[in-house]
Protein backbone atom coordinates (compact mmCIF):
# COMPACT_ATOMS: atom_id res chain seq x y z
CA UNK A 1 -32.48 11.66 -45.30
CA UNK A 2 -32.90 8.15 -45.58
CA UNK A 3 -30.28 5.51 -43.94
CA UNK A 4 -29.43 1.97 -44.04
CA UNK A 5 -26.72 1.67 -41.48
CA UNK A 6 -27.75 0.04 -38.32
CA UNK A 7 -24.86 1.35 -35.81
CA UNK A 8 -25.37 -1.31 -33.52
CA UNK A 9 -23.59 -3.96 -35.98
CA UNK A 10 -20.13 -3.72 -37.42
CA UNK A 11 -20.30 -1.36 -40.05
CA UNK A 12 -18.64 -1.97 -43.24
CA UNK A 13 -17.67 0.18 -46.21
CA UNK A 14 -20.24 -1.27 -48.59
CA UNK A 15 -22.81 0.17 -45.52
CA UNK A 16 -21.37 3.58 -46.08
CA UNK A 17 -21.40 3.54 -49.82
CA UNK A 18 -25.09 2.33 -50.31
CA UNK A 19 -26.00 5.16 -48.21
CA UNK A 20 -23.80 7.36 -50.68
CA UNK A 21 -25.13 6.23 -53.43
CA UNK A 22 -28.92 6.54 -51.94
CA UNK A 23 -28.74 9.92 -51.60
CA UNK A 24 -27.84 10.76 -55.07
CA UNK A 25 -30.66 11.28 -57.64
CA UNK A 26 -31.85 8.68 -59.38
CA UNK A 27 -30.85 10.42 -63.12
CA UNK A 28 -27.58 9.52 -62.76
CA UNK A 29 -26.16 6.33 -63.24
CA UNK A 30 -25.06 4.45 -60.40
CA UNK A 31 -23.79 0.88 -60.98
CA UNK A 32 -19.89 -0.11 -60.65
CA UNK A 33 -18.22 1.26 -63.79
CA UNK A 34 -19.88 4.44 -64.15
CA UNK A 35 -18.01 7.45 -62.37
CA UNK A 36 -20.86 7.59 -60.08
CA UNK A 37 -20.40 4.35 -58.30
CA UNK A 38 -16.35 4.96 -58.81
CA UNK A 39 -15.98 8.08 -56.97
CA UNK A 40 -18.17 7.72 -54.10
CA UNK A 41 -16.63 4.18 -53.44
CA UNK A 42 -13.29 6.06 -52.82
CA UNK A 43 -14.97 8.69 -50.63
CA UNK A 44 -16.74 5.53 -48.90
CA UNK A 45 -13.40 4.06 -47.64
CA UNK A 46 -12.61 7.59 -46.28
CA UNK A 47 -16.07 7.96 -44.82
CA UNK A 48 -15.82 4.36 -43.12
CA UNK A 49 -13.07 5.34 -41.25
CA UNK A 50 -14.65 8.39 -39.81
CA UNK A 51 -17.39 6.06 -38.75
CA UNK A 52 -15.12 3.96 -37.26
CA UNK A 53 -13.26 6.39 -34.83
CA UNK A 54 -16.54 8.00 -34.14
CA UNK A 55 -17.31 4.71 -32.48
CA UNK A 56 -14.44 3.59 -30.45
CA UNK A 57 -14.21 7.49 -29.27
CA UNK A 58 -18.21 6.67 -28.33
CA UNK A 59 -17.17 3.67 -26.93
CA UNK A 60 -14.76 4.66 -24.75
CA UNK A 61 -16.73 7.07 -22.90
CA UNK A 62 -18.09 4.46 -20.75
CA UNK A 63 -15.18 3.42 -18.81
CA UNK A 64 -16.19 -0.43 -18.43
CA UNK A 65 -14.94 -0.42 -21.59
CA UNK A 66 -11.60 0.56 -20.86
CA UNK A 67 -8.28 -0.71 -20.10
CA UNK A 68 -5.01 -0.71 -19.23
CA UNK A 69 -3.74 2.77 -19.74
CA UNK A 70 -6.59 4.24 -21.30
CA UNK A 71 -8.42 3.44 -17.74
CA UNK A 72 -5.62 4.62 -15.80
CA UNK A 73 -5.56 8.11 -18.03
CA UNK A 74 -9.41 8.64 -18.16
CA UNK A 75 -10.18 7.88 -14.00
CA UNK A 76 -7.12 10.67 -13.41
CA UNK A 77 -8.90 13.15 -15.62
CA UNK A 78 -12.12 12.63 -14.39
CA UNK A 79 -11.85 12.13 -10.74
CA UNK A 80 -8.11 12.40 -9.88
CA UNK A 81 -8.27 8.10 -9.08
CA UNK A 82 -4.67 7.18 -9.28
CA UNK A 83 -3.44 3.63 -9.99
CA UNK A 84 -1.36 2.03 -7.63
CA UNK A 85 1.74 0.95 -8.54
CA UNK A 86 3.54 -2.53 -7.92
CA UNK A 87 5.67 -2.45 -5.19
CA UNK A 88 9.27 -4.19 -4.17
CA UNK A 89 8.90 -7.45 -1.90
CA UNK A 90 10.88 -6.79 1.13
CA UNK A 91 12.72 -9.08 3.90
CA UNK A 92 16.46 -10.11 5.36
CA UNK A 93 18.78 -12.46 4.45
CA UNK A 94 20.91 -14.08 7.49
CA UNK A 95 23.91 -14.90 7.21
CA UNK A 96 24.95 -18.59 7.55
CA UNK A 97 28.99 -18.72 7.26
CA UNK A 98 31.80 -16.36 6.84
CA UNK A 99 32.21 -12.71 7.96
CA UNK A 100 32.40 -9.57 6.13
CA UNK A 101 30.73 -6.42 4.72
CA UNK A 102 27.60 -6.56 2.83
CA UNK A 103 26.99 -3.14 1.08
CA UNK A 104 24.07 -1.36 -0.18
CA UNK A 105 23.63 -2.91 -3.74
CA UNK A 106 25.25 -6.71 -2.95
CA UNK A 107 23.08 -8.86 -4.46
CA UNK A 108 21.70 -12.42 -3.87
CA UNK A 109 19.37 -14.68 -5.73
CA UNK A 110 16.32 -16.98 -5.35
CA UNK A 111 16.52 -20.52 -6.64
CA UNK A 112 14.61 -19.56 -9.47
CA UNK A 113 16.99 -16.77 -10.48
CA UNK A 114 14.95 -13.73 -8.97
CA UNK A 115 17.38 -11.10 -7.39
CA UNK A 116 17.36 -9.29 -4.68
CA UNK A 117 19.69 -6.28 -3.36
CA UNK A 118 20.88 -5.35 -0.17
CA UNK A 119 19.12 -1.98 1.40
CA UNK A 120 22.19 -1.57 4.19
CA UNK A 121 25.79 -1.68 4.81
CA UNK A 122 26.76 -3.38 7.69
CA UNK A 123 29.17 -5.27 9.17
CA UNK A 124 28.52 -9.27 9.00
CA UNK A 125 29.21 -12.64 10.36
CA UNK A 126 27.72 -15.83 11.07
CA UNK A 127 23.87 -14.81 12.36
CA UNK A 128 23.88 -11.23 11.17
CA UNK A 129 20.84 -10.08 9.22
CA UNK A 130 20.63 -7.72 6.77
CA UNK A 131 17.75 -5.91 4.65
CA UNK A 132 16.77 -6.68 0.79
CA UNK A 133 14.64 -5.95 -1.58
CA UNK A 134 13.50 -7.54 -4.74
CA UNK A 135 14.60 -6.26 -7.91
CA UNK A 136 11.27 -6.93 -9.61
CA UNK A 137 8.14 -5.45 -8.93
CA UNK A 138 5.02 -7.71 -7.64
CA UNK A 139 3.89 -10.53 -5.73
CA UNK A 140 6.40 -12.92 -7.27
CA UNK A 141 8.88 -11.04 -5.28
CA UNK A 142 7.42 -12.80 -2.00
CA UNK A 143 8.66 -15.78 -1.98
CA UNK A 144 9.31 -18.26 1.15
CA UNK A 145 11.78 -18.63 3.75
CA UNK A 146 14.67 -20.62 2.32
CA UNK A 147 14.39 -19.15 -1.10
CA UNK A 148 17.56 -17.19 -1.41
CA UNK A 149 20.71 -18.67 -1.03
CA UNK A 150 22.79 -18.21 -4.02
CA UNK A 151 25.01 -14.52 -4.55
CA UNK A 152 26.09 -14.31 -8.26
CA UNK A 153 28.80 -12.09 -7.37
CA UNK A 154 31.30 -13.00 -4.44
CA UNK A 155 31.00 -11.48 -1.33
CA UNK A 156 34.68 -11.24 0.45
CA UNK A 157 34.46 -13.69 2.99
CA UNK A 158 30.36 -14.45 3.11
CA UNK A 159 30.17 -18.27 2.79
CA UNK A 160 26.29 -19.05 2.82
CA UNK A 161 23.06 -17.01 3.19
CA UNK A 162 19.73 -17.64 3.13
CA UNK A 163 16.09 -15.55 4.26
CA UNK A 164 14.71 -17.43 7.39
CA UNK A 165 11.47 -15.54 6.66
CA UNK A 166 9.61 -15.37 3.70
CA UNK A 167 9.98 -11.66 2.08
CA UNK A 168 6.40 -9.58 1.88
CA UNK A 169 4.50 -6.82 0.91
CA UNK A 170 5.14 -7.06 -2.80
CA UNK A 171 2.19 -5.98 -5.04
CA UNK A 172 1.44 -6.40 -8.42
CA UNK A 173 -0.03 -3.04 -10.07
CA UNK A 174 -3.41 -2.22 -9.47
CA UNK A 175 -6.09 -4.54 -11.72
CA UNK A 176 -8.11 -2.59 -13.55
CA UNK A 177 -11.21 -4.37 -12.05
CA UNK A 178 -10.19 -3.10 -8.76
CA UNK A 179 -9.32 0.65 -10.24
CA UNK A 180 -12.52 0.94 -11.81
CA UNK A 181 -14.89 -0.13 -8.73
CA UNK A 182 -12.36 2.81 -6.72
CA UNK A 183 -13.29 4.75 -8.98
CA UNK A 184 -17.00 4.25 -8.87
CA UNK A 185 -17.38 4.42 -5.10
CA UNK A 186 -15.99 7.77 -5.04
CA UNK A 187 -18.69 8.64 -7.44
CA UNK A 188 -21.04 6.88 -5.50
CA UNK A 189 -19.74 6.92 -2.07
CA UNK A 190 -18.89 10.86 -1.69
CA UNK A 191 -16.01 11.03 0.72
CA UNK A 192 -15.96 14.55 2.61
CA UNK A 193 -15.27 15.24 6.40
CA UNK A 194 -13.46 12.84 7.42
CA UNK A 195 -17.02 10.44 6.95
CA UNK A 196 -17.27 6.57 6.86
CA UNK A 197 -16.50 7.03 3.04
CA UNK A 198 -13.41 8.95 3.64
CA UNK A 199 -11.76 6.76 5.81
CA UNK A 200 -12.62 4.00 3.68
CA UNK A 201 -10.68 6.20 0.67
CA UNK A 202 -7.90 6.69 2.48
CA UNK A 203 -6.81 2.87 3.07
CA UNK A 204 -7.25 2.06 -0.49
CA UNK A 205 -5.53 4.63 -1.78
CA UNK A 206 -2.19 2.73 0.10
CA UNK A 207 -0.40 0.39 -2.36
CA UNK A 208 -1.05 -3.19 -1.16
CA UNK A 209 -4.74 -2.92 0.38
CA UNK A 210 -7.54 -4.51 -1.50
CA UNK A 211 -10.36 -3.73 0.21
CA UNK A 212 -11.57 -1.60 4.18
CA UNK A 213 -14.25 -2.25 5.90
CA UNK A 214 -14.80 1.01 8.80
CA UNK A 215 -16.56 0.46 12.15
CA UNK A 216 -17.46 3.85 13.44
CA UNK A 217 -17.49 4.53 17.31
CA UNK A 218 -16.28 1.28 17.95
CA UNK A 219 -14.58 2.47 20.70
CA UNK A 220 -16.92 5.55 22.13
CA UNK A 221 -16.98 9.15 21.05
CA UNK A 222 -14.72 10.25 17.98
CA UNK A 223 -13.03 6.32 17.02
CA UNK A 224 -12.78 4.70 14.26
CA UNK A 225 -11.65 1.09 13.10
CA UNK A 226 -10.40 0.74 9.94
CA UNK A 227 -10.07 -3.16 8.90
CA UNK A 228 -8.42 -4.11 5.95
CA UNK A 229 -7.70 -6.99 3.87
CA UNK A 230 -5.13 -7.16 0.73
CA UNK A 231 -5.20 -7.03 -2.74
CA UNK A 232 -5.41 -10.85 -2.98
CA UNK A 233 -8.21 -10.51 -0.54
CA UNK A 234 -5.96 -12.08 2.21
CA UNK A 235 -6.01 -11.02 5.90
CA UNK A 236 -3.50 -7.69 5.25
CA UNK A 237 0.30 -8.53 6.66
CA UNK A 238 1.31 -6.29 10.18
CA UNK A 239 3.76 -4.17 7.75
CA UNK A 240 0.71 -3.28 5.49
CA UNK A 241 -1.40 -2.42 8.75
CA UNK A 242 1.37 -0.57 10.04
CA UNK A 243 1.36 1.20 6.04
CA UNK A 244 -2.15 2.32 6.55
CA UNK A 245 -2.28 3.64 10.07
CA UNK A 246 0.66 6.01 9.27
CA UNK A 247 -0.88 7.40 6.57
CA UNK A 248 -4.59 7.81 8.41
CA UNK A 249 -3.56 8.32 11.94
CA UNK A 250 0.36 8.07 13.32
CA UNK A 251 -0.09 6.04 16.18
CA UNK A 252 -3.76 6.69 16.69
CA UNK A 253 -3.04 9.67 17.91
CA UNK A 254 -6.13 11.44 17.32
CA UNK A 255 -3.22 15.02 16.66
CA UNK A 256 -4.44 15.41 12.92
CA UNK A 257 -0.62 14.23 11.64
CA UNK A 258 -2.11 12.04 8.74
CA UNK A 259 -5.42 12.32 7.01
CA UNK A 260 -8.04 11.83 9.52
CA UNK A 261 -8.56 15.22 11.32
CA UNK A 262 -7.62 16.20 14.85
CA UNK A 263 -9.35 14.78 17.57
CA UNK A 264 -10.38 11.70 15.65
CA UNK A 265 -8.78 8.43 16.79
CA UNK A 266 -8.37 5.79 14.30
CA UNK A 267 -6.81 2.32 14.60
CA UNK A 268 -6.08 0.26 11.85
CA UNK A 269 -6.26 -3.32 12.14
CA UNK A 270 -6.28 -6.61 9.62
CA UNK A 271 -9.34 -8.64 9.27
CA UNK A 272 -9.62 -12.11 11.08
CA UNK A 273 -9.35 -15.13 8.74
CA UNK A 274 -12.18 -17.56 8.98
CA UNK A 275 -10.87 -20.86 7.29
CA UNK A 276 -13.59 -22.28 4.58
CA UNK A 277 -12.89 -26.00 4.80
CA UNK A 278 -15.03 -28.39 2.01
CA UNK A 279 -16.01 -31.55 2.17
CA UNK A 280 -17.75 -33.86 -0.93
CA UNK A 281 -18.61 -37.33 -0.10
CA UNK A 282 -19.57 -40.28 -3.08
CA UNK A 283 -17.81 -38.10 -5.75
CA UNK A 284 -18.59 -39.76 -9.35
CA UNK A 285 -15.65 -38.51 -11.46
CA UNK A 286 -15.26 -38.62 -14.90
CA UNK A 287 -13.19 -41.61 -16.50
CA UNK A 288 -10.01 -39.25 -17.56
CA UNK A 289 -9.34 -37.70 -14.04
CA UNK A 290 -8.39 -37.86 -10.61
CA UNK A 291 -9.82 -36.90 -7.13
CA UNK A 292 -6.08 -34.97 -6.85
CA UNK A 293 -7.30 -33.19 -10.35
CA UNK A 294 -10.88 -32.49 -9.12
CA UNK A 295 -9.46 -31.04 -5.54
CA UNK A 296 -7.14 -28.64 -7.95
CA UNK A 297 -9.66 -27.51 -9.95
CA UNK A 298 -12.55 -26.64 -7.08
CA UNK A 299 -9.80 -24.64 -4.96
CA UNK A 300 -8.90 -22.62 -7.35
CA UNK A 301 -12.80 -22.18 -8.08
CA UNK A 302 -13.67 -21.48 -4.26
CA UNK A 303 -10.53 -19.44 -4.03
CA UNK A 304 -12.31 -17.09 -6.90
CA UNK A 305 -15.38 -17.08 -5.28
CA UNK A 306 -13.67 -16.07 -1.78
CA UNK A 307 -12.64 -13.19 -3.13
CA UNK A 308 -15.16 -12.52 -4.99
CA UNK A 309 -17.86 -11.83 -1.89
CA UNK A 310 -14.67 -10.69 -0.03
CA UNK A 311 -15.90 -7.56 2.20
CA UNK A 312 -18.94 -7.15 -0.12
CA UNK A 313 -21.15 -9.83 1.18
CA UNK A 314 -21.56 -11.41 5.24
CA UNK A 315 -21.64 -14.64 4.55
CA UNK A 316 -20.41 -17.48 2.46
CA UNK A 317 -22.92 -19.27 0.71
CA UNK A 318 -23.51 -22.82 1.05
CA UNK A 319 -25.19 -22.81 -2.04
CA UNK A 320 -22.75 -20.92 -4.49
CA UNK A 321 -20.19 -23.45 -3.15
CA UNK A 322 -22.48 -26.41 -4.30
CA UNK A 323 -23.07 -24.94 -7.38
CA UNK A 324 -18.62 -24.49 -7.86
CA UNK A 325 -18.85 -28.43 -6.50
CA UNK A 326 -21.14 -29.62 -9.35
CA UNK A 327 -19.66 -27.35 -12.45
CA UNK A 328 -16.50 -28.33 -11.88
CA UNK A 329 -15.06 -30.30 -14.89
CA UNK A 330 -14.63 -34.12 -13.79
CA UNK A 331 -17.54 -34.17 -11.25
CA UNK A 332 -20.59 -36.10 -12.64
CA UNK A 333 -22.34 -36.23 -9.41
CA UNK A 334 -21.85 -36.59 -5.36
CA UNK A 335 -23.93 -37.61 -2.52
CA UNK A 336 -23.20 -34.85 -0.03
CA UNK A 337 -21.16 -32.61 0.92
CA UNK A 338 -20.35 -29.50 4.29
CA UNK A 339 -18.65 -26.32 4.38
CA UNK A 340 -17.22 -26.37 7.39
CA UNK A 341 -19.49 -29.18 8.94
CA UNK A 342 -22.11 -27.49 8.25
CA UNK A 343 -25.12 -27.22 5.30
CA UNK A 344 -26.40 -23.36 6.39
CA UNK A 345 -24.38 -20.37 5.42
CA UNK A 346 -21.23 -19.45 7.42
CA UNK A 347 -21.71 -15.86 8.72
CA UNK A 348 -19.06 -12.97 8.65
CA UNK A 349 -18.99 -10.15 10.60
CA UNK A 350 -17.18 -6.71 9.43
CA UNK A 351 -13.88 -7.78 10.67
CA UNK A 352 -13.32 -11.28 9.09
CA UNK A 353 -12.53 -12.77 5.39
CA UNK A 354 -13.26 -15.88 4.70
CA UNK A 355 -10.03 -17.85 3.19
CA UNK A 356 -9.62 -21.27 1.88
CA UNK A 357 -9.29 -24.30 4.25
CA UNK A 358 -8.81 -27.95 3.59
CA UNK A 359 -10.67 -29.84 0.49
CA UNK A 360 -11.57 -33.57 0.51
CA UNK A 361 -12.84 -35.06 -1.77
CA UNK A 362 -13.95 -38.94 -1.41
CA UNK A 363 -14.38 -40.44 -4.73
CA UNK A 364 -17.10 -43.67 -5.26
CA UNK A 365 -14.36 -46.34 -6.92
């Protein structure tokens, strides 16, 4: 059976229909008009679209090509990988003036207009703090200290709040980026036993962590360290620590009460930040911007590239960040430029991330 369709371009319905008409002998006429060419154009259309969902149901058997829910469906099925949710942005808001009773359900408001809701009843007055929670899901929930100071309903005599910490531990829902390589180290990385893998498992499967690095006998026979950094590939917050060891070990207690097994003593910590701080020298910027443009643009590139190598590599490279410095749009050229004083790599042991420091940027007028 002959065949002119090449499946590895889009295929189109006058594809299909030359191969239709191909296979019919040549006695019959087959040119548009006759009822040859008439009737197996309409079966063409019809045959196309079988082609079609033939594909995409090919396609999405590989599951780099998936998304969204489709990912979230297909990693369940095959593996039982969950994605984790976004969570509420928690914190207090202290009272300023007046006295009162704040119930569960009160709410106040960022200057923006995000709301949050009181988690407690309690008693108030001037100093008194009391427990909220964002009414949104995800990191826009944490905002700083200062933020919330408005109630859009009245409180009986509450005069002013405001949160003299910055609220936390909200997460956006799980990228699909990060879902997917989950997913693929526990094909690759078999977790069983309570192993290296396993331990590494369990603190990503906790809503907030990005990434775990585990350090076995760190502290003699049957220990474990379990460092962690967030899903922004930040040093992970004391609440998010505290998240984690619960759910591995209750107080490293070595009794079996989470998921590590008895007689196994884990302690969960946060990685150590080690500051990345950039400087270029003799800049030659483009005529249409601005050293304050140029510093913009490279943190957010060196920010990417942080997170990027973020407990996958042991080192920052001097290099990669030279290569950022020079593709960045508005740097022609430089003379020189240090990471962190420095021209050699800057290495990283298991228990640090590397975050952004300063940027300067000295431009040639």
């Amino acid at each position: 059976m002959s065949t002119n369709i090449d499946f590895n371009k889009p295929i189109t319905v006058d594809m299909v229909h030359n191969v239709m008409l191909d296979e019919i002998n040549e006695a019959y006429q087959k040119t548009e008009g006759f009822p040859t060419y008439d009737l197996t154009r309409g079966m063409a259309f019809a045959a196309l679209l079988l082609c079609l969902k033939a594909q995409d149901i090919e396609r999405k058997q590989d599951v780099d090509n998936l998304v969204g829910d489709e990912l979230t469906r297909v990693v369940f099925q095959r593996r039982g990988t969950e994605r984790k949710k976004a969570t509420h942005a928690t914190g207090y808001i202290t009272v300023i003036q007046g006295n009162g009773i704040i119930s569960i359900g009160n709410i106040f408001e960022s200057e923006s207009g995000l709301q949050f809701v009181a988690t407690e009843t309690k008693d108030v007055s001037a100093g008194s703090r009391v427990a909220i929670e964002c009414v949104s899901t995800g990191t826009k929930g944490n905002v700083p200290k200062g933020s919330i100071t408005k109630m859009p309903v009245t409180l009986a005599g509450i005069i002013s709040i405001t949160n003299e910490a910055a609220t936390i531990n909200g997460e956006d829902e799980e990228r699909d980026d990060d879902l997917r390589q989950r997913y693929y180290e526990e094909l690759r990385e078999p977790a069983t036993s309570g192993n290296t893998f396993h331990y590494k498992q369990w603190a990503k499967e906790v809503e907030g962590v990005g990434e775990a690095n585990v350090i076995p006998l760190w502290n003699g026979d049957n220990t474990v360290k379990v460092v962690l950094i967030d899903s922004d590939r930040q040093p992970a917050s004391t609440d998010l620590v505290n998240l984690v060891q619960a759910y591995i070990d209750p107080n490293s207690s070595g009794t079996g009460e989470g998921k590590a097994p008895v007689g196994a003593y884990c302690t969960v910590v946060s990685a150590q930040p080690v500051r990345i701080s950039v400087n270029i020298n003799g800049v030659i910027k483009s005529e249409n911007t601005t050293a304050s443009i140029i510093k913009g643009k490279l943190e957010k590139k060196i920010k990417e590239y942080l997170k990027q190598i973020a407990f996958k590599q042991d080192y920052v490279s001097v290099a990669q960040i030279g290569a950022i410095i020079i593709n960045t749009d508005g740097i022609e050229d430089y003379d020189s430029y240090r990471v962190n004083g420095s021209t050699t790599r800057i290495n990283l042991t298991k228990e640090q991330v590397a975050i952004l420091g300063q940027i300067e940027v000295t431009v040639n007028e």
